[in-house]
Protein backbone atom coordinates (compact mmCIF):
# COMPACT_ATOMS: atom_id res chain seq x y z
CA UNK A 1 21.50 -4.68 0.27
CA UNK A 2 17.62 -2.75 0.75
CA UNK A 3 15.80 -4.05 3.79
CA UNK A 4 12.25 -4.41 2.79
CA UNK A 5 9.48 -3.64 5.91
CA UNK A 6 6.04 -5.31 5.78
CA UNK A 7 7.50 -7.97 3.40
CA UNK A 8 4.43 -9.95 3.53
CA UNK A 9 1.85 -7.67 2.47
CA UNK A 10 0.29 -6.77 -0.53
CA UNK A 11 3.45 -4.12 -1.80
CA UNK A 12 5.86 -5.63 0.31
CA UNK A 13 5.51 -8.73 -1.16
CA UNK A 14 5.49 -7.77 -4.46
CA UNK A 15 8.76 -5.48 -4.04
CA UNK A 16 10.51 -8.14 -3.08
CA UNK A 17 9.92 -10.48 -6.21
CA UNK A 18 10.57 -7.39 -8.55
CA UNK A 19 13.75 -6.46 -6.42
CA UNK A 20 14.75 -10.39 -6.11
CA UNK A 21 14.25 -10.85 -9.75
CA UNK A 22 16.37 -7.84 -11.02
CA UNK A 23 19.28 -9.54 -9.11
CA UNK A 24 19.43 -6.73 -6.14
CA UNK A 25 20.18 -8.28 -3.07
CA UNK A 26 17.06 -8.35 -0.69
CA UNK A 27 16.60 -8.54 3.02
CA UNK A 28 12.59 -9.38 3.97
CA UNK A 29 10.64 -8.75 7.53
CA UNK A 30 8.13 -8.65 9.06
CA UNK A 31 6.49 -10.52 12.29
CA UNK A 32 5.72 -13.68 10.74
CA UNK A 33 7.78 -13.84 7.78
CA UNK A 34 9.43 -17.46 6.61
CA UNK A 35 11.16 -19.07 3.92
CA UNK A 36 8.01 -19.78 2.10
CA UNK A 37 7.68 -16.33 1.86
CA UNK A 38 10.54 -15.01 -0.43
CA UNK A 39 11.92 -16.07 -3.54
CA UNK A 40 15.03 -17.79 -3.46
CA UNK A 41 17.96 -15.91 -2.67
CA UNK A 42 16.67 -13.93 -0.34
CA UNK A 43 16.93 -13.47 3.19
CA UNK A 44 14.27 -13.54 5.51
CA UNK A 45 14.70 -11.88 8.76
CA UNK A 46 11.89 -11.55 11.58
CA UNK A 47 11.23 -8.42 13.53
CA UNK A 48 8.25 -6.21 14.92
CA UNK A 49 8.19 -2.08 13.78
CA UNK A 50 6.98 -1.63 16.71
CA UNK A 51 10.38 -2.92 18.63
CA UNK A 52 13.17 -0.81 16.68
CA UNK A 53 15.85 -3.17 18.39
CA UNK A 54 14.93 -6.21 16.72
CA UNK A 55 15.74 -4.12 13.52
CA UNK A 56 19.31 -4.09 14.19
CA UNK A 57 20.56 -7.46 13.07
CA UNK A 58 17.99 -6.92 9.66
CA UNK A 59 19.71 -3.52 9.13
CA UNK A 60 23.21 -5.28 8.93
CA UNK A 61 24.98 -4.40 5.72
CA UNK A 62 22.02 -2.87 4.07
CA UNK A 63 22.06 0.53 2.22
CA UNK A 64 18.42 1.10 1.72
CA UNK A 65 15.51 0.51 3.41
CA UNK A 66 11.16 0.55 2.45
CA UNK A 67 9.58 1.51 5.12
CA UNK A 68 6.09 0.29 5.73
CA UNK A 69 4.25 2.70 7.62
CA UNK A 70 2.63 0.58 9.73
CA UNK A 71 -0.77 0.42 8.36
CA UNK A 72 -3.55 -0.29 11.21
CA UNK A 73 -0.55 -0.30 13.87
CA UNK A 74 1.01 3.14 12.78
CA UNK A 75 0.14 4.40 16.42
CA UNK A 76 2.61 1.53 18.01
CA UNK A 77 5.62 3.20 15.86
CA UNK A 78 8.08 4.94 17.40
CA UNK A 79 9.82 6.29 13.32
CA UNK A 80 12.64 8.03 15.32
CA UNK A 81 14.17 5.47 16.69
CA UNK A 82 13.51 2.85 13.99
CA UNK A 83 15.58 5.44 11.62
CA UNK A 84 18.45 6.05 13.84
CA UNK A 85 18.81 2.27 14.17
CA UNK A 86 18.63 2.22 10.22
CA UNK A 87 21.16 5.15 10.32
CA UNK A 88 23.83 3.52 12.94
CA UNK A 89 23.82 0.06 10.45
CA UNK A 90 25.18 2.17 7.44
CA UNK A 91 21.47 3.14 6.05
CA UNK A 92 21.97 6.02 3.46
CA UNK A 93 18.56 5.90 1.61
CA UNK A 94 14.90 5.30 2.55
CA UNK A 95 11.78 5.28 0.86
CA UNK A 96 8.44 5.46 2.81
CA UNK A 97 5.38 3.81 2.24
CA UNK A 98 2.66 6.51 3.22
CA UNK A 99 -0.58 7.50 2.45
CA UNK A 100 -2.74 9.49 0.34
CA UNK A 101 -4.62 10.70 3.45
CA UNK A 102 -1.80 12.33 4.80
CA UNK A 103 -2.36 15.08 2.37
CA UNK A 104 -6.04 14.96 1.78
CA UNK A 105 -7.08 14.28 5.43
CA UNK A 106 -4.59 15.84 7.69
CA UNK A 107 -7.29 16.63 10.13
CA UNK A 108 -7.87 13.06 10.85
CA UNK A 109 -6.44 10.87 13.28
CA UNK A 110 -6.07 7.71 11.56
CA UNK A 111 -5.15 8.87 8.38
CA UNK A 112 -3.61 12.22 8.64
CA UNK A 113 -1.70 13.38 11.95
CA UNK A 114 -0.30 9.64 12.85
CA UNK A 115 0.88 9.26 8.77
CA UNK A 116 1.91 12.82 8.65
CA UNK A 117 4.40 12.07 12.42
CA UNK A 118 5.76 9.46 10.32
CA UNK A 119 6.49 11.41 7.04
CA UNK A 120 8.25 14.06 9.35
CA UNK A 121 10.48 11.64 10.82
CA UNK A 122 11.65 10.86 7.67
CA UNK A 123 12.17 13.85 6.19
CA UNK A 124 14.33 14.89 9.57
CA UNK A 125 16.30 11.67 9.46
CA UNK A 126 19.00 13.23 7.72
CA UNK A 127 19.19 10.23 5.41
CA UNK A 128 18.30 10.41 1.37
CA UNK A 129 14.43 10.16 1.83
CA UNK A 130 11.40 9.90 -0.98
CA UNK A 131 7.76 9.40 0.53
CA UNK A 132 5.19 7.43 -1.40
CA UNK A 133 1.73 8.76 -1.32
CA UNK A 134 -0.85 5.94 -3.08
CA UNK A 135 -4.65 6.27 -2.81
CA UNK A 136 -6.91 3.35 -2.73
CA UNK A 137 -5.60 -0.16 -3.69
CA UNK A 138 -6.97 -2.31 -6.69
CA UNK A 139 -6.28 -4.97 -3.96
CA UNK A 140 -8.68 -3.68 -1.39
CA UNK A 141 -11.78 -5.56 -3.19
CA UNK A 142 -10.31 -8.83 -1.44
CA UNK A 143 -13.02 -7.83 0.61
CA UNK A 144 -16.05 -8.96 -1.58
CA UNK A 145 -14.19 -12.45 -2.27
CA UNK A 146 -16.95 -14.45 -0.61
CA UNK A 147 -19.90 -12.81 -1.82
CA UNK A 148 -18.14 -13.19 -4.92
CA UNK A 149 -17.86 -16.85 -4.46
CA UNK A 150 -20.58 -17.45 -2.53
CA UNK A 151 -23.30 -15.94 -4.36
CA UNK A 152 -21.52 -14.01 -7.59
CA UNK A 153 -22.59 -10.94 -5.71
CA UNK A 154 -20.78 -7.52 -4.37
CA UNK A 155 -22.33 -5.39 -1.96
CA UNK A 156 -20.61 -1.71 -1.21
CA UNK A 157 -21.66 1.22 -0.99
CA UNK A 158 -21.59 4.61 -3.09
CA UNK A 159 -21.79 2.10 -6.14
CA UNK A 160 -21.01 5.11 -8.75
CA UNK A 161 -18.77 7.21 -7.10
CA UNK A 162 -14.81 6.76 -9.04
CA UNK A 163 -11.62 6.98 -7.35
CA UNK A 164 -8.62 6.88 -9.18
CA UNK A 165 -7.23 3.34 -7.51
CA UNK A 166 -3.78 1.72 -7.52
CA UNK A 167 -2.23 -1.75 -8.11
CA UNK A 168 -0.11 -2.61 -5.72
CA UNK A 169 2.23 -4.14 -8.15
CA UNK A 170 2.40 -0.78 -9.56
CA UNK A 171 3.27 0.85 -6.24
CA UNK A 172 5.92 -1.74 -5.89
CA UNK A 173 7.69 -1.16 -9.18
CA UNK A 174 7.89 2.44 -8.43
CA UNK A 175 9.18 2.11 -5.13
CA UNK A 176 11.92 -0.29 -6.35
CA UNK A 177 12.80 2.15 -8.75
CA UNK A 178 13.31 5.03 -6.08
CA UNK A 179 15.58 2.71 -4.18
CA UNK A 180 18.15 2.04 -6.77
CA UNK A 181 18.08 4.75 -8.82
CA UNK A 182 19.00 8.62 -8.72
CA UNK A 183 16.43 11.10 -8.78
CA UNK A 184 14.15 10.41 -6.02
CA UNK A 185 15.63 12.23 -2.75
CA UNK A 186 14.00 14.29 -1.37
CA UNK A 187 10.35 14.21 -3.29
CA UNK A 188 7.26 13.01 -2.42
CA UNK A 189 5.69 10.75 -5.31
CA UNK A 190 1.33 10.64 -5.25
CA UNK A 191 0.40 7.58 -6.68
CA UNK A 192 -2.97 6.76 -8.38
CA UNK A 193 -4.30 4.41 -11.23
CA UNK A 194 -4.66 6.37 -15.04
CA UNK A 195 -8.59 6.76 -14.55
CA UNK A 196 -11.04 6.74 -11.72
CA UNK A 197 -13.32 3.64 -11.23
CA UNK A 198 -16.18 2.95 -9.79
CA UNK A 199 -17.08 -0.23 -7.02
CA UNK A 200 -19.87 -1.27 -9.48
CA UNK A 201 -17.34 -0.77 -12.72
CA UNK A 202 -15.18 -3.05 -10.41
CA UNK A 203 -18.34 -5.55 -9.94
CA UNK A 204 -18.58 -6.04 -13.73
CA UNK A 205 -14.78 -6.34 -14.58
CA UNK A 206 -15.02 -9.10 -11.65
CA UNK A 207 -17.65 -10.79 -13.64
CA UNK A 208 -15.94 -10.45 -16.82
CA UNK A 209 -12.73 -12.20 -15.31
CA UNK A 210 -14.92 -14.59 -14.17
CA UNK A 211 -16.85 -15.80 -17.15
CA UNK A 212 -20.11 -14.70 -15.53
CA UNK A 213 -21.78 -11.91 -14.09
CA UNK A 214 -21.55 -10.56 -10.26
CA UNK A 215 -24.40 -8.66 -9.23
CA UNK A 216 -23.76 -5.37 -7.86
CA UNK A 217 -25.64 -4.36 -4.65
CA UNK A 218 -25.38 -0.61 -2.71
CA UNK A 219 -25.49 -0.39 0.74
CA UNK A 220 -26.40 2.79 2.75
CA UNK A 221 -23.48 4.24 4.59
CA UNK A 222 -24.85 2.92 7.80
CA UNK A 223 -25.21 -0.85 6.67
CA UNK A 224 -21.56 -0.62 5.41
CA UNK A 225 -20.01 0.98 8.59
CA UNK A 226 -21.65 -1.57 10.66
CA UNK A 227 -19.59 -4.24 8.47
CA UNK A 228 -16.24 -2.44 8.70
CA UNK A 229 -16.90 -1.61 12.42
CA UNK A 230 -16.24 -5.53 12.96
CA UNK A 231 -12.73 -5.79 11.76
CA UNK A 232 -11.88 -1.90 11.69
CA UNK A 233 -11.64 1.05 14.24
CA UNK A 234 -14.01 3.13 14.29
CA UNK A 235 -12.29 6.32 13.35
CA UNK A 236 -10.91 4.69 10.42
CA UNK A 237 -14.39 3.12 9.47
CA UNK A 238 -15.69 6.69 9.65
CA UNK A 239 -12.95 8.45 7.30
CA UNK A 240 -12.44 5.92 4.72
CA UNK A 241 -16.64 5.90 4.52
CA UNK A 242 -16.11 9.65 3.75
CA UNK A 243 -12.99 9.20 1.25
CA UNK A 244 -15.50 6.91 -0.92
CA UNK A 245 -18.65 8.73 -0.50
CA UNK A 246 -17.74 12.26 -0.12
CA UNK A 247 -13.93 12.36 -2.01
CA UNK A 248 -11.77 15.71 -2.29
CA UNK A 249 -10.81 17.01 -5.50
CA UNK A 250 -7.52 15.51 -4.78
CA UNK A 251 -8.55 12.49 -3.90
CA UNK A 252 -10.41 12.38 -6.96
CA UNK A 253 -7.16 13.48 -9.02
CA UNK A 254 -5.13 10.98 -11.37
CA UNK A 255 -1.65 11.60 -10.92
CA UNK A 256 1.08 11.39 -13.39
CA UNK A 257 3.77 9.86 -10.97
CA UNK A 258 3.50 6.31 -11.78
CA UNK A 259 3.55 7.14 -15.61
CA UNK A 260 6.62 9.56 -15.46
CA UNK A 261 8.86 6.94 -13.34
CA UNK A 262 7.47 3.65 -15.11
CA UNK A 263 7.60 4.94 -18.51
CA UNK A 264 3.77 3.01 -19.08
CA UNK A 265 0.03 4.15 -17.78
CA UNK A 266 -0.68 2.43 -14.38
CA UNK A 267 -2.45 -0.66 -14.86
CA UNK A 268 -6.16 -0.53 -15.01
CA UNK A 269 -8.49 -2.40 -12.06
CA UNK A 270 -9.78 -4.78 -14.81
CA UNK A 271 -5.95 -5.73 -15.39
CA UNK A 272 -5.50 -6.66 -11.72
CA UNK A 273 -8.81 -8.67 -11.51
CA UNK A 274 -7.82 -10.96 -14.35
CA UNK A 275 -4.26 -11.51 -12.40
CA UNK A 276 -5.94 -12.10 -9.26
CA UNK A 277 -9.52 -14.10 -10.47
CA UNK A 278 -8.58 -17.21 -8.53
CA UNK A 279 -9.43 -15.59 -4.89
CA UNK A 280 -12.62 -14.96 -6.52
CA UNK A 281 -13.77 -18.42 -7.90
């Protein structure tokens, strides 16, 4: 059995179905999971991260466990006890959803220290551990969905800067192949797409999914932190505005991780557009 955290988001989700579909047997949570939110066959369990007890009836009978790292809420995580809880329910293997920024931005807050407290947990644990490190996700444009619709325009800034971004299916497939196979303890895998792309590279492939062009607008940094600042902290407003404006070499970097496990190139942005058109119509 592999207990799969955050089973409603983007690579929960999506771990589940390829897990579900190879014939493992899956156990999904998250707050506000429900039937309607798995594939048939398997089980949906409710319970909060940030309350390690509810964990313990999820836990029963598994042998692996993703680990979400809590995204936003990573500061309401205590990783400690949620492993030892994994640990005392027979637990032998987990793989941890982390972040690029752990790495590339240790000396900030939201996307180095918290990420990194997590990452050490894990590693500590003293159960077979692999950390997953992605950058950027192909599925973080959700955010221009209604300018797309509404006026077949995007508006972002630093319109010709590249990053190398990920699918999330992509992440999902690798991290379904460190839980069931050998190979994986103990390493930490950086995941990126094969070749960096631009916001107003993703504007066109948008418009060729579409049938039509979308018109690509820059902001200033200012006029696109005072958007974010509405539905994000500001800390994290304030580093990810530097990540895509001002990126490391590293962040920068196309790894070869997904490749080397997947046996394929990491699908490209205008790949994941085409799948996903219909929030955009």
């Amino acid at each position: 059995m592999i207990v799969v955290t955050g089973a409603t988001g983007k690579v929960g989700r999506s771990l589940v179905r390829t897990l579900a579909a190879a014939g493992g047997q899956v156990t999904a949570t998250s707050r506000g999971i429900s039937e309607a939110d798995v594939p048939e066959g398997v089980r949906q369990r409710r319970a909060d991260l940030a309350d390690a007890e509810s964990l313990r009836p999820v836990f029963d009978g598994a042998e692996a466990l993703f680990l979400q790292n809590g995204g936003a809420a990573a500061h309401l995580l205590n990783p400690g006890d949620i492993l030892d809880v994994a640990k005392a329910a027979g637990v032998e293997r987990v793989v941890l959803l982390s972040s690029q920024g752990v790495a590339t931005r240790p000396e900030s807050a939201s996307h180095g220290a918290i990420g990194l407290a997590i990452e050490d947990a894990v590693r500590q644990s003293g159960l077979d551990w692999t950390i997953l490190r992605p950058g950027g996700f192909h599925s973080n444009t959700y955010a221009w969905a209604d300018g797309v619709r509404a006026r077949r325009t995007v508006e972002a800034p630093f319109g010709d800067v590249g990053l190398p971004l990920i699918d999330p299916d992509d992440i999902a497939e690798v991290a379904a192949a460190t839980l069931r196979e050998d190979g994986h303890t103990g390493r930490i895998h950086e995941l990126t797409g094969a070749a960096p792309v631009t916001p107003r590279q993703c504007a066109a492939a948008l418009g060729e999914a579409l049938g039509e062009p979308v018109a690509f607008v820059e902001q200033t940094r200012d006029e696109a932190r005072a958007q974010m600042l509405r539905f994000m902290p500001e800390p994290v407003v304030d580093t990810t505005l530097d990540i895509l404006g001002r990126p490391t070499p590293a962040e920068q970097r196309v790894s070869p991780d997904v490749e080397r496990i997947l046996g394929r190139p990491a699908r490209g942005y205008a790949d994941w557009a085409r799948r996903n058109v219909a929030a955009f119509r």
